[in-house]
N, C-alpha and C. Protein backbone atom coordinates (compact mmCIF):
# COMPACT_ATOMS: atom_id res chain seq x y z
N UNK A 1 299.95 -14.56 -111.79
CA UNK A 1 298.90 -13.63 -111.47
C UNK A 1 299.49 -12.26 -111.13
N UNK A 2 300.47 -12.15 -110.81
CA UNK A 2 301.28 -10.95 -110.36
C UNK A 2 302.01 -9.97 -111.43
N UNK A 3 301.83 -11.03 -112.52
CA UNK A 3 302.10 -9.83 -114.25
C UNK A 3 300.87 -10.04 -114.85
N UNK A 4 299.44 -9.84 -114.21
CA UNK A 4 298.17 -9.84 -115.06
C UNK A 4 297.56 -10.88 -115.41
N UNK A 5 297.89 -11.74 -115.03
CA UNK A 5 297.48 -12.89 -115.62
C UNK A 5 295.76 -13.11 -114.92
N UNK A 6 295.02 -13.09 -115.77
CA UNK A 6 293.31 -12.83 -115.01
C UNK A 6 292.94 -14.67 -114.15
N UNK A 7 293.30 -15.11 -113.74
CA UNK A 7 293.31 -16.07 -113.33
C UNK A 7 292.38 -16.80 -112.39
N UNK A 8 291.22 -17.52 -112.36
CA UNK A 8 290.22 -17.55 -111.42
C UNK A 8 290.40 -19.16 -111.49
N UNK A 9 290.60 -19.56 -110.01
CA UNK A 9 290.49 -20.94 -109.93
C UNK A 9 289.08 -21.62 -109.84
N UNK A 10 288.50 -22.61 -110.59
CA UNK A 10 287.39 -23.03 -110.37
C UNK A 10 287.50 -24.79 -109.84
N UNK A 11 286.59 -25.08 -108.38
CA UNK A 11 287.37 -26.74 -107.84
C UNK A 11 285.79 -27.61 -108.00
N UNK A 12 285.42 -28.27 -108.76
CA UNK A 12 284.62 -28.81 -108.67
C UNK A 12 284.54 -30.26 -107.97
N UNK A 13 283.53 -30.70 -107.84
CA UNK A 13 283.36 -31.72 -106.81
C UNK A 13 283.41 -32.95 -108.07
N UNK A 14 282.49 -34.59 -107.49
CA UNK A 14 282.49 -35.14 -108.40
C UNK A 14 281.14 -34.59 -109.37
N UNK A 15 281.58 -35.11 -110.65
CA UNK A 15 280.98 -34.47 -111.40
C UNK A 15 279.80 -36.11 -112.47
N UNK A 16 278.42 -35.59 -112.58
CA UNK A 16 277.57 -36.94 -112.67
C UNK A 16 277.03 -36.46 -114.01
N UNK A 17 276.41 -37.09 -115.07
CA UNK A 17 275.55 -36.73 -115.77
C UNK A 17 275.41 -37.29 -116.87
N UNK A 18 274.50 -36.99 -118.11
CA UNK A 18 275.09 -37.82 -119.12
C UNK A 18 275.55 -37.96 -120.13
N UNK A 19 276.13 -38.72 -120.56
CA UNK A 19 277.67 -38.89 -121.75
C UNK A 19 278.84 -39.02 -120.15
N UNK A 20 278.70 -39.12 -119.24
CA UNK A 20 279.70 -39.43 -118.10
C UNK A 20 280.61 -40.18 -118.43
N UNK A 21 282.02 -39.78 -118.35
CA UNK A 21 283.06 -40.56 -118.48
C UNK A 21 284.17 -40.68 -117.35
N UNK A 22 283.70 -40.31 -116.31
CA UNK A 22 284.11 -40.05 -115.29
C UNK A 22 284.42 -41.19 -114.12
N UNK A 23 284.97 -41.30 -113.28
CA UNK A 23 285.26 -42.60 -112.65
C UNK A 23 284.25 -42.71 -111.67
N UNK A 24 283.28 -41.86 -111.32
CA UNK A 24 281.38 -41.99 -110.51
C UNK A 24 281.24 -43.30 -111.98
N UNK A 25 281.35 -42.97 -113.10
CA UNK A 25 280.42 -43.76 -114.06
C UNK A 25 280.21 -45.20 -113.98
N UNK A 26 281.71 -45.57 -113.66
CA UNK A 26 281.46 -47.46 -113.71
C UNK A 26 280.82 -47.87 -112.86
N UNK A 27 280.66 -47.01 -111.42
CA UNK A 27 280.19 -47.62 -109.73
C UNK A 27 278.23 -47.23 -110.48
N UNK A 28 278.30 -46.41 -110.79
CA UNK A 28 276.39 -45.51 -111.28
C UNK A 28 276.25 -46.91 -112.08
N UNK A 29 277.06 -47.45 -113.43
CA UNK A 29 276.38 -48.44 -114.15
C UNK A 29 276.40 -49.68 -113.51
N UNK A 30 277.31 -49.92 -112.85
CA UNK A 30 277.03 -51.35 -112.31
C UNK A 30 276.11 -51.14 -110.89
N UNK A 31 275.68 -49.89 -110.15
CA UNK A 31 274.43 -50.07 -109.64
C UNK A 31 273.19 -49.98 -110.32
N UNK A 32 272.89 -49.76 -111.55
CA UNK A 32 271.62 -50.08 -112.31
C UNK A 32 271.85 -50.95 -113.01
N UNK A 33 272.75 -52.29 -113.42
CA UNK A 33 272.84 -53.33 -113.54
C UNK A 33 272.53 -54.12 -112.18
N UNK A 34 272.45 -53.81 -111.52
CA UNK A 34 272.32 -54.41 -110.15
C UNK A 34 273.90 -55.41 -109.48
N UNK A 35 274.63 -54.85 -110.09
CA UNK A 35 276.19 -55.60 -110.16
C UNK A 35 277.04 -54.98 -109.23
N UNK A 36 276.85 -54.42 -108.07
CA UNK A 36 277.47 -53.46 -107.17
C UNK A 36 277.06 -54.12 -105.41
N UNK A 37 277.69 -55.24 -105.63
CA UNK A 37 277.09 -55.99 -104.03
C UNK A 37 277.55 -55.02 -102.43
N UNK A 38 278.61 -54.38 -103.05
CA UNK A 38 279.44 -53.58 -101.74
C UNK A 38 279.83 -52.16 -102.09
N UNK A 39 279.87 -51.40 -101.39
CA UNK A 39 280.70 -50.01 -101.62
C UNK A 39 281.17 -49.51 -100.20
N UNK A 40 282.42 -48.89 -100.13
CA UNK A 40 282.99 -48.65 -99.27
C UNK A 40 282.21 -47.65 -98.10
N UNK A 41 282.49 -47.73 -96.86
CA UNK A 41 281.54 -46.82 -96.41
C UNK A 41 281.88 -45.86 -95.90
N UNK A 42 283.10 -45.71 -95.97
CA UNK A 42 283.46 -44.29 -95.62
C UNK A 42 283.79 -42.59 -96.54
N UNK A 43 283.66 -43.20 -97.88
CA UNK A 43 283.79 -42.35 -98.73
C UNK A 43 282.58 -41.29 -99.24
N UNK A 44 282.75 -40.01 -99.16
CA UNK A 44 282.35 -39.33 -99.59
C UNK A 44 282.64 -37.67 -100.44
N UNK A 45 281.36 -37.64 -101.03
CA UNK A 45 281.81 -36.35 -101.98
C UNK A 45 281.13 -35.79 -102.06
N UNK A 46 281.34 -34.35 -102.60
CA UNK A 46 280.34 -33.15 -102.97
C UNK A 46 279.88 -33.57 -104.94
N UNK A 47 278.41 -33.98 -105.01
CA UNK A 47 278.01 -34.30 -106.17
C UNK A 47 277.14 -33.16 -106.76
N UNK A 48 277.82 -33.27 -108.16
CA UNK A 48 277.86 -31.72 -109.06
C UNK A 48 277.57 -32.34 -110.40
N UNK A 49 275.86 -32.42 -110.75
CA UNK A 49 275.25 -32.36 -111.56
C UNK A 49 276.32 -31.88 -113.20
N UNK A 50 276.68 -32.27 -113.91
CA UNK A 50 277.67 -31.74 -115.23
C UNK A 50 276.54 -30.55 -115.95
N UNK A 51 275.33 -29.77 -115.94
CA UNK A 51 275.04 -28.61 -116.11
C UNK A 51 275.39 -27.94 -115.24
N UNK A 52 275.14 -28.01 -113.79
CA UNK A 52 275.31 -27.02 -112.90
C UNK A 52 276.90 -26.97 -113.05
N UNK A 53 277.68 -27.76 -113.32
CA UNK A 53 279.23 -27.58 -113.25
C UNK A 53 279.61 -26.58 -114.07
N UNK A 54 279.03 -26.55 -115.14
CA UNK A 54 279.21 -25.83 -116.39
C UNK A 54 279.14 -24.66 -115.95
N UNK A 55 277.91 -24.48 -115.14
CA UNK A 55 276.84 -23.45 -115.07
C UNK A 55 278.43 -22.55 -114.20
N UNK A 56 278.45 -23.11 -112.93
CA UNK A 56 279.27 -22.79 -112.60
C UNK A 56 280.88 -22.03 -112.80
N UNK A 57 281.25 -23.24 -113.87
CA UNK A 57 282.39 -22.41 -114.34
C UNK A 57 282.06 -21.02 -115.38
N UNK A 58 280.91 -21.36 -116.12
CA UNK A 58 280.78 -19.70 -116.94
C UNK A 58 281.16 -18.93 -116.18
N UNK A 59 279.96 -19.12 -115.00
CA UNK A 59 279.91 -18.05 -114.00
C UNK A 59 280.90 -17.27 -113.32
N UNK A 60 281.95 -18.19 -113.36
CA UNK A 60 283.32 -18.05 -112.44
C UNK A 60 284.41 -16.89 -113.61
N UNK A 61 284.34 -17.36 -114.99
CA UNK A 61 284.55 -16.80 -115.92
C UNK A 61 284.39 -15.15 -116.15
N UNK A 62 282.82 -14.87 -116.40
CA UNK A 62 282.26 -14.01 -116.13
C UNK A 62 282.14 -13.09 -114.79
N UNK A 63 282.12 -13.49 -113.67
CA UNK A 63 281.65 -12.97 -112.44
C UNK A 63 282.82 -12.82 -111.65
N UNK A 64 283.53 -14.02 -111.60
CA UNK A 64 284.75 -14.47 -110.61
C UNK A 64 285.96 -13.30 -110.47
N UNK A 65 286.42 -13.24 -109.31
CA UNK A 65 287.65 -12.08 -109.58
C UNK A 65 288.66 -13.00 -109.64
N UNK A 66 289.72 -11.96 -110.33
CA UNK A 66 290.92 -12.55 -110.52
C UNK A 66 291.79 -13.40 -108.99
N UNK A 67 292.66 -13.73 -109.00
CA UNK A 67 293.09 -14.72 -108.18
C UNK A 67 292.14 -15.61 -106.71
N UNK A 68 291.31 -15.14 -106.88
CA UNK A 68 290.20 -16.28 -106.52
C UNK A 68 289.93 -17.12 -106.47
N UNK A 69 289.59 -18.68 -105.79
CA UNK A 69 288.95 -19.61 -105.94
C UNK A 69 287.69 -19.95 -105.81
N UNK A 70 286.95 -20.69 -106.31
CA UNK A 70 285.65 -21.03 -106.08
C UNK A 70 285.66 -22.39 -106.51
N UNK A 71 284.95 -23.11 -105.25
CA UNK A 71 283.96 -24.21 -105.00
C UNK A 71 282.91 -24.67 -106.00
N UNK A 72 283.01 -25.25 -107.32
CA UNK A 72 282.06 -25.52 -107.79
C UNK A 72 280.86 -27.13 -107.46
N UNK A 73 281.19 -27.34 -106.31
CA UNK A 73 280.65 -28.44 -106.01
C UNK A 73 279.18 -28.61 -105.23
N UNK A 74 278.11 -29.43 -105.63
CA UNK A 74 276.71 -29.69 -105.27
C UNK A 74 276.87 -30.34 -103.62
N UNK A 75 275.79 -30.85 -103.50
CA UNK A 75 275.25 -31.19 -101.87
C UNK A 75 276.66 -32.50 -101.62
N UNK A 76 276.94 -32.52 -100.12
CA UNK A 76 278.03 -33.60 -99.84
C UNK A 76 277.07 -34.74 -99.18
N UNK A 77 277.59 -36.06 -99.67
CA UNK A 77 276.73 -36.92 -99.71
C UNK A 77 278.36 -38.17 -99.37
N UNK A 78 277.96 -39.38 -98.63
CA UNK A 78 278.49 -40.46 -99.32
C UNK A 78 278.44 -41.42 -99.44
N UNK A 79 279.48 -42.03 -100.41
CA UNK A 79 278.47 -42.70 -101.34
C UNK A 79 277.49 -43.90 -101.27
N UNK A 80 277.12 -44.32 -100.05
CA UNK A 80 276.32 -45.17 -99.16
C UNK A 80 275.06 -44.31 -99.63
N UNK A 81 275.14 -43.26 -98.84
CA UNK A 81 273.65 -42.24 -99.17
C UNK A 81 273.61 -41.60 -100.51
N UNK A 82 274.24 -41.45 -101.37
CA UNK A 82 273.79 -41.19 -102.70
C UNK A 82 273.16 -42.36 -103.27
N UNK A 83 273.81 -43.54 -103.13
CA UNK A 83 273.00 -44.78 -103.56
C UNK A 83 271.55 -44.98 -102.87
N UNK A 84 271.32 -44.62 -101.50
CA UNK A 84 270.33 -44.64 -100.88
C UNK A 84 269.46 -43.92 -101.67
N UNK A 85 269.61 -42.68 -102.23
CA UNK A 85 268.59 -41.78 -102.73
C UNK A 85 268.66 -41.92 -104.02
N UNK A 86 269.25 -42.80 -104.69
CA UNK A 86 269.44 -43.46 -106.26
C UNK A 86 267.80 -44.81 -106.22
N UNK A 87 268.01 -44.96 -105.29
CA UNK A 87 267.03 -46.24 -104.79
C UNK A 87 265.68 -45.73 -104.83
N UNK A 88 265.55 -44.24 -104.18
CA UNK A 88 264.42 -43.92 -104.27
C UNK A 88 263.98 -43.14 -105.44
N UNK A 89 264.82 -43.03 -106.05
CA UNK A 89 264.72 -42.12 -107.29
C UNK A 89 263.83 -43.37 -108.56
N UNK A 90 264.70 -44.44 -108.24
CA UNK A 90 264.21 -45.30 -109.59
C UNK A 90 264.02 -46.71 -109.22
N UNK A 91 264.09 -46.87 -107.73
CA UNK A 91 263.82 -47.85 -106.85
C UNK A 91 264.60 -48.88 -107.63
N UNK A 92 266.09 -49.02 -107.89
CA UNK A 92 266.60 -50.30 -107.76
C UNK A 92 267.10 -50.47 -106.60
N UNK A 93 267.19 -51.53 -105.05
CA UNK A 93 267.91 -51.60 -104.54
C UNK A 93 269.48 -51.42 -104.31
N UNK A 94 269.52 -50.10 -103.35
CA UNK A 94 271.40 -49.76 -102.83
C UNK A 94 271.78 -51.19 -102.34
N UNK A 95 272.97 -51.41 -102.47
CA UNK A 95 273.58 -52.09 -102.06
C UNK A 95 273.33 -52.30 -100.41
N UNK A 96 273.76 -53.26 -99.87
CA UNK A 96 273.43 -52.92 -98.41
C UNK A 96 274.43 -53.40 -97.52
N UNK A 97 275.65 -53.67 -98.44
CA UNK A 97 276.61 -54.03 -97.52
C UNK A 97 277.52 -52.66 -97.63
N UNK A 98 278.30 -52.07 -96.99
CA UNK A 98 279.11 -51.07 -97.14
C UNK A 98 280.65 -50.97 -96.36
N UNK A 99 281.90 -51.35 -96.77
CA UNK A 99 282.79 -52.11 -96.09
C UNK A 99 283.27 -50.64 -95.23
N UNK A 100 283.65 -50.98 -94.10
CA UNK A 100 284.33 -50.33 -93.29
C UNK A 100 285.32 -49.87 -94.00
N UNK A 101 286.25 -48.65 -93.36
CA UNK A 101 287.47 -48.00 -93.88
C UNK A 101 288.69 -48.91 -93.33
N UNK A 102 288.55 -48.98 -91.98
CA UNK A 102 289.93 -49.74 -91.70
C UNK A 102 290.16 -51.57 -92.25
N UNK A 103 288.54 -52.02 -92.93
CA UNK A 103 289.01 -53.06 -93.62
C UNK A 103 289.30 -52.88 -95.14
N UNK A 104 289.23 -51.74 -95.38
CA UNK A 104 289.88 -51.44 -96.70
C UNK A 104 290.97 -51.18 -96.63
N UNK A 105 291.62 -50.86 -95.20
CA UNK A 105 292.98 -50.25 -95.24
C UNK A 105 293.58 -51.77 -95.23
N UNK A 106 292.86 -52.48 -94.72
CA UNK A 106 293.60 -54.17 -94.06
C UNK A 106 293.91 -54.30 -95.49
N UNK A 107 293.05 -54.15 -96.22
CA UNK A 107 293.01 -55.31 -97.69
C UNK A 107 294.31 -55.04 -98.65
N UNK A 108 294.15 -53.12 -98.40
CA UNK A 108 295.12 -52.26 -99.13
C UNK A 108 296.52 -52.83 -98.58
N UNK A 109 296.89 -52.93 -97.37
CA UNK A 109 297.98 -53.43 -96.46
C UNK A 109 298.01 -55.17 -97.49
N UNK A 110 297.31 -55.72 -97.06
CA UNK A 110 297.36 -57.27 -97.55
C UNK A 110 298.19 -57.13 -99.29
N UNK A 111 297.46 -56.05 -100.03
CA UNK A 111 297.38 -55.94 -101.22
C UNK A 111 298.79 -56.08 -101.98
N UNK A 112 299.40 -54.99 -100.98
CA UNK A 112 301.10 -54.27 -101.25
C UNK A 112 302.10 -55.01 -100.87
N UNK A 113 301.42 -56.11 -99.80
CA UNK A 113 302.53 -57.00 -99.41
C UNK A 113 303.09 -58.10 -100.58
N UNK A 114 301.87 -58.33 -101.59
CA UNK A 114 301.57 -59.21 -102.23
C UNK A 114 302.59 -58.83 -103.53
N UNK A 115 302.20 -57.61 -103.56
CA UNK A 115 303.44 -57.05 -104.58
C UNK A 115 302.65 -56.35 -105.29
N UNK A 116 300.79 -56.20 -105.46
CA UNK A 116 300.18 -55.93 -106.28
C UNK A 116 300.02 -54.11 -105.67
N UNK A 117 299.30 -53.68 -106.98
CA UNK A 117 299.06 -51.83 -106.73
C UNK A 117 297.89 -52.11 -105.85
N UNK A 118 297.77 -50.91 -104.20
CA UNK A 118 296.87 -51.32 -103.82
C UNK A 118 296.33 -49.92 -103.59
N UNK A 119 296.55 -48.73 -104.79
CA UNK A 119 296.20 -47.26 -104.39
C UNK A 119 294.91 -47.08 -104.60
N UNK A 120 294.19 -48.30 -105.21
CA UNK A 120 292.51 -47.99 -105.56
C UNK A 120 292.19 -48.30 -104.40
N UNK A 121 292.57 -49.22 -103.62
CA UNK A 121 291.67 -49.38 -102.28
C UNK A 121 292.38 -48.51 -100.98
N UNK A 122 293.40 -47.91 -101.42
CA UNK A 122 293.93 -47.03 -100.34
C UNK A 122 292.78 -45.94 -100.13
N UNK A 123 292.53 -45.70 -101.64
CA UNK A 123 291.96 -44.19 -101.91
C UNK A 123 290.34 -44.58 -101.63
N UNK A 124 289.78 -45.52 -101.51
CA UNK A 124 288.62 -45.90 -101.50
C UNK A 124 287.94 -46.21 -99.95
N UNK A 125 289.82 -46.69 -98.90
CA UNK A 125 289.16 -46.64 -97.50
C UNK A 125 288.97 -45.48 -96.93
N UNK A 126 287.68 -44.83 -97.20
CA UNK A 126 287.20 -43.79 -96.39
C UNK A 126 287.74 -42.38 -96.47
N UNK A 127 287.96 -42.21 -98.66
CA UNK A 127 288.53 -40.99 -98.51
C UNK A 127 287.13 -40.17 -98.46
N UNK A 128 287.26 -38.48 -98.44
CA UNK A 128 286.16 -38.14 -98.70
C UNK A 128 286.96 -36.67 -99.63
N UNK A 129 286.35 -36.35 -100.54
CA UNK A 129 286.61 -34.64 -101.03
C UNK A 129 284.97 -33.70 -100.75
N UNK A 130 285.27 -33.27 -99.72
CA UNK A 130 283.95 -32.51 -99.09
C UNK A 130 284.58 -31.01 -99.09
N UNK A 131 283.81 -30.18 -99.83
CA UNK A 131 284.19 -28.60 -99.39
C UNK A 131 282.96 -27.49 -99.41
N UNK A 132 282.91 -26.34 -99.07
CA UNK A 132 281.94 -25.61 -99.07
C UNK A 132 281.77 -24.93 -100.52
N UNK A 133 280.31 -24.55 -100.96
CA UNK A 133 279.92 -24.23 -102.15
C UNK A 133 279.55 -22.90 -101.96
N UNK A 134 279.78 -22.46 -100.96
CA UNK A 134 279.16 -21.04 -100.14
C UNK A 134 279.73 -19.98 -100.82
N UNK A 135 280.80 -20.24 -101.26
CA UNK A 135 281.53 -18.33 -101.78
C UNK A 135 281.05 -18.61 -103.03
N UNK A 136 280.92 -19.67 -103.70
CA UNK A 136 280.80 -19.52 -105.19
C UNK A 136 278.82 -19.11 -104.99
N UNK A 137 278.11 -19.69 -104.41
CA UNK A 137 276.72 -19.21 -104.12
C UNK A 137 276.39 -17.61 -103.74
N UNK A 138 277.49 -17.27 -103.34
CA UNK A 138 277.06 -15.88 -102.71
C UNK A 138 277.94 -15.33 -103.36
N UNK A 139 278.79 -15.45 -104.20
CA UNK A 139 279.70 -14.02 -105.02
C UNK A 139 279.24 -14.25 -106.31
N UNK A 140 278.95 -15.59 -106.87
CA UNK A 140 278.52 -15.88 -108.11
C UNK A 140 277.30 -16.11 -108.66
N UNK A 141 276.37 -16.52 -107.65
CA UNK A 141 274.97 -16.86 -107.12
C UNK A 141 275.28 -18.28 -108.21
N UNK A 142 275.38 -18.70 -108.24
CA UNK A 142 275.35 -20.09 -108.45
C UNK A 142 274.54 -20.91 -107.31
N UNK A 143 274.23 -22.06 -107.69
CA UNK A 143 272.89 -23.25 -107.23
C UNK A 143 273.38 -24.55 -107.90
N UNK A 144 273.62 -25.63 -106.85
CA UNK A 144 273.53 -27.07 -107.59
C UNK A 144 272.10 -27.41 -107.34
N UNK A 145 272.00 -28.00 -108.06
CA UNK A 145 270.85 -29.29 -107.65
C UNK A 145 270.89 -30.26 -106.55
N UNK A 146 269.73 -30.43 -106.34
CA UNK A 146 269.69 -31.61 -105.04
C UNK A 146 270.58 -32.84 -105.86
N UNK A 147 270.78 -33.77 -105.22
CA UNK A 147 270.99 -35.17 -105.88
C UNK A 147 269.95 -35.83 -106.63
N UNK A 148 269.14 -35.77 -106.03
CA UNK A 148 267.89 -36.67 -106.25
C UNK A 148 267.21 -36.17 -107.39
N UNK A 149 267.48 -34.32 -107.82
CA UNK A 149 267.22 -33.93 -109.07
C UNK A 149 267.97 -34.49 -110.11
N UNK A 150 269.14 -34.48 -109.95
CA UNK A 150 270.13 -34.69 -111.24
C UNK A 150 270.03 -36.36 -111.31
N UNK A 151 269.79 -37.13 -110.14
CA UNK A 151 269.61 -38.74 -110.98
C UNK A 151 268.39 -38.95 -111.25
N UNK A 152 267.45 -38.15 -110.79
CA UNK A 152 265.94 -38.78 -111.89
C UNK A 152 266.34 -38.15 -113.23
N UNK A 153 267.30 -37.23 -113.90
CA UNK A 153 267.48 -37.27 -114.99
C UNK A 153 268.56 -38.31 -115.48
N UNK A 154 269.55 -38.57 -114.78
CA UNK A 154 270.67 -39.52 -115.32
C UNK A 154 270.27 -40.66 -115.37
N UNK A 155 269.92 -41.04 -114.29
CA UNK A 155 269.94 -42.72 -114.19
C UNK A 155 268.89 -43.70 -114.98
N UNK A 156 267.86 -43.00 -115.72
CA UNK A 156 267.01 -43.57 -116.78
C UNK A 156 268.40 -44.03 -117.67
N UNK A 157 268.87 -43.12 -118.15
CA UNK A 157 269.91 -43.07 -119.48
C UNK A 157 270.75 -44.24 -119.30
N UNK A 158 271.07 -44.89 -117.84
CA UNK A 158 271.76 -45.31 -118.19
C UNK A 158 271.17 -47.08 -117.40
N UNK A 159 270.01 -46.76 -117.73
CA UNK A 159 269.45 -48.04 -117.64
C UNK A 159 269.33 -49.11 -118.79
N UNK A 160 269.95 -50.40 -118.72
CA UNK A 160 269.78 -51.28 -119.81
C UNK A 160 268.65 -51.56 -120.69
């Protein structure tokens, strides 16, 4: 950035929508299969509709100053309460068990002793990626969507 280089960082949150290939996708289909008995309960994220993401990075493109970052991420939610409002969106029952963090850490601990990889459940006891969307809203005017907007459009699609 210091020999010109126009450089604008753009950090988006998780990102939902459809054609999703994203690692939200397998936990979204196996809760409208109804195949999702547990989810961790300490994890959460900032959920970012894949138009508004877009929307976002143009914007950052266009608008953004050089060595800058911006927040492209929607409302912070987790993922206990995104499923909650998935429920009301298309009323399949959330899950209703939601495992604690420090028994994910137990399991992760149990996991590694065993000899097996235990970084999915490391990363699953109670991480969260939460950040503010505020500079990219007010320098870029950018807007996510609620949650509850972007899965009454997704979650039909990806009903059986």
């Amino acid at each position: 950035m210091r020999s010109g280089l126009p450089l604008v960082i753009v950090q988006p949150g998780v990102i939902y929508g459809e054609g999703d290939h994203s690692p939200m996708r397998p936990v979204l289909d196996a809760y409208v299969r109804r195949r999702l008995p547990a989810v961790p309960g300490g994890s959460a994220y900032c959920w970012g509709y894949v138009d508004d993401t877009v929307d976002g990075h143009v914007r950052a493109m266009e608008r953004g100053r050089a060595g800058d970052s911006y927040v492209i991420a929607g409302p912070p939610h987790t993922l206990v309460e995104a499923l909650r409002i998935a429920e009301r969106v298309c009323g399949i029952p959330a899950p209703r068990l939601a495992v604690p963090p420090p028994l994910l850490r137990l399991a992760a601990s149990m996991t590694a002793v065993l000899g097996q990889d235990a970084e999915s459940l490391r990363v699953l006891a109670g991480v969260t990626y939460l950040a503010s969307s505020a500079k990219a809203e007010r320098e870029l005017g950018w807007r996510a969507r609620p949650l509850a907007d972007g899965f009454a459009r997704v979650l039909p699609t990806l009903l059986p």
